[in-house]
Protein backbone atom coordinates (compact mmCIF):
# COMPACT_ATOMS: atom_id res chain seq x y z
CA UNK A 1 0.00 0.00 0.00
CA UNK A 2 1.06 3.42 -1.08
CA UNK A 3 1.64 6.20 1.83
CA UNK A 4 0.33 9.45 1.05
CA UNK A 5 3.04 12.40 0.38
CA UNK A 6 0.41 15.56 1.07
CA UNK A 7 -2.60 16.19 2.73
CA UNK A 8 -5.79 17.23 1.02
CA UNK A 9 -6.83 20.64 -0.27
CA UNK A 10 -10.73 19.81 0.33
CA UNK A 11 -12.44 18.43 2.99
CA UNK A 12 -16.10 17.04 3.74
CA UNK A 13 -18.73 19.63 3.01
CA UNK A 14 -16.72 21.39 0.72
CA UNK A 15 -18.68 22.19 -2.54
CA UNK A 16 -16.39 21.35 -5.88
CA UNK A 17 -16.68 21.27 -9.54
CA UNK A 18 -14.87 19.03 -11.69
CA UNK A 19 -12.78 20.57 -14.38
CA UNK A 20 -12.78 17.90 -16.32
CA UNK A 21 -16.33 16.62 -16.58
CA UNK A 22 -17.93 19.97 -15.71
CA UNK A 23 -20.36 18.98 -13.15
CA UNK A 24 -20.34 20.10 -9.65
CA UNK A 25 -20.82 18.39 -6.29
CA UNK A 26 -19.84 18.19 -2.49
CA UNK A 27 -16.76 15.99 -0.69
CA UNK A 28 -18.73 13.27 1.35
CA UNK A 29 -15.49 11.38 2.05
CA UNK A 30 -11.80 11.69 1.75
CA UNK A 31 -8.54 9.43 1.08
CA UNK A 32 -5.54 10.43 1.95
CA UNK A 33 -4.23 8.42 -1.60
CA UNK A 34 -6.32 6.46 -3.60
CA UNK A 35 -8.15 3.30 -1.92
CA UNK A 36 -9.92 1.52 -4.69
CA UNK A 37 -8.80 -1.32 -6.68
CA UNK A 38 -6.28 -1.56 -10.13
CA UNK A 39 -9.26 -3.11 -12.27
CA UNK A 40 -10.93 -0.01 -11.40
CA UNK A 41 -8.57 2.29 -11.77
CA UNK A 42 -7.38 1.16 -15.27
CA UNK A 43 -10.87 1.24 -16.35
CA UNK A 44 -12.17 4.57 -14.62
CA UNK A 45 -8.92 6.72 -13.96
CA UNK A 46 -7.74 7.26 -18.17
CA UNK A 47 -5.89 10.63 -17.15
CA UNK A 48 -3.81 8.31 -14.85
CA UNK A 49 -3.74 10.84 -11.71
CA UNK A 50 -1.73 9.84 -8.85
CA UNK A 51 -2.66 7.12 -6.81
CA UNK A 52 -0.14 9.01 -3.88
CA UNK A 53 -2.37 11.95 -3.56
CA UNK A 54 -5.48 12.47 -2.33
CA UNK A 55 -8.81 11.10 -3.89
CA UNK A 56 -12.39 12.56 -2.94
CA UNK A 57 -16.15 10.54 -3.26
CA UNK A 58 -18.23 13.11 -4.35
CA UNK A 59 -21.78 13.39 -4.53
CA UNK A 60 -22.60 14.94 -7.64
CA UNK A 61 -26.00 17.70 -7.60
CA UNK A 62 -27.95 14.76 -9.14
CA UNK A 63 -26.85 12.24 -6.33
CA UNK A 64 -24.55 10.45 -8.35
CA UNK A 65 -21.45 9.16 -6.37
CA UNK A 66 -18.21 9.32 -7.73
CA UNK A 67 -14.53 8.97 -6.80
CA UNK A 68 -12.17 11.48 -8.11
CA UNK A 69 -8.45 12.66 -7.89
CA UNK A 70 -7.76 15.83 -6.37
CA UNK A 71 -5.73 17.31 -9.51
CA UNK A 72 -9.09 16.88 -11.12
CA UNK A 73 -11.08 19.43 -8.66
CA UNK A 74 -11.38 22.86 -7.84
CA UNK A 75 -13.40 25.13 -5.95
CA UNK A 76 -17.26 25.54 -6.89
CA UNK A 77 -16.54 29.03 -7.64
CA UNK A 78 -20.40 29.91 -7.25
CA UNK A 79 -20.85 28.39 -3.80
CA UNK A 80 -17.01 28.96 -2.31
CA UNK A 81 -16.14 32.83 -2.28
């Protein structure tokens, strides 16, 4: 198992959008580096982001629940300032 090198920019509550899939959603959960399995990640992950860094679950605005890589998140602009 990897150990994680940073510590997370977000943290539960915190209202994101996803830069690379444009939808936006909340952090319900939070790894430390990613926690799900290789089968998954080949099939799911095709950007490849770091499995070292931290990874989010994310309930999207339409209560779908996903699992995403930090480097793919930023702040919800319209709920965050």
């Amino acid at each position: 198992m990897e150990t994680p090198t940073s510590k997370q920019k977000f943290f539960i509550g915190h209202q994101i959008h996803h830069k690379l899939f444009n939808y936006c959603g909340v952090i319900i959960a939070v790894d430390l580096y990613f926690k799900s399995d290789d089968k998954w990640y080949q099939v799911m992950a095709r950007s490849r982001p770091p499995k070292d860094k931290p990874w989010y679950h994310v309930q999207q605005m339409d209560g779908t629940r996903t699992y995403v890589a930090e480097r793919n998140l930023e702040n919800d602009q319209t709920k965050n300032n």
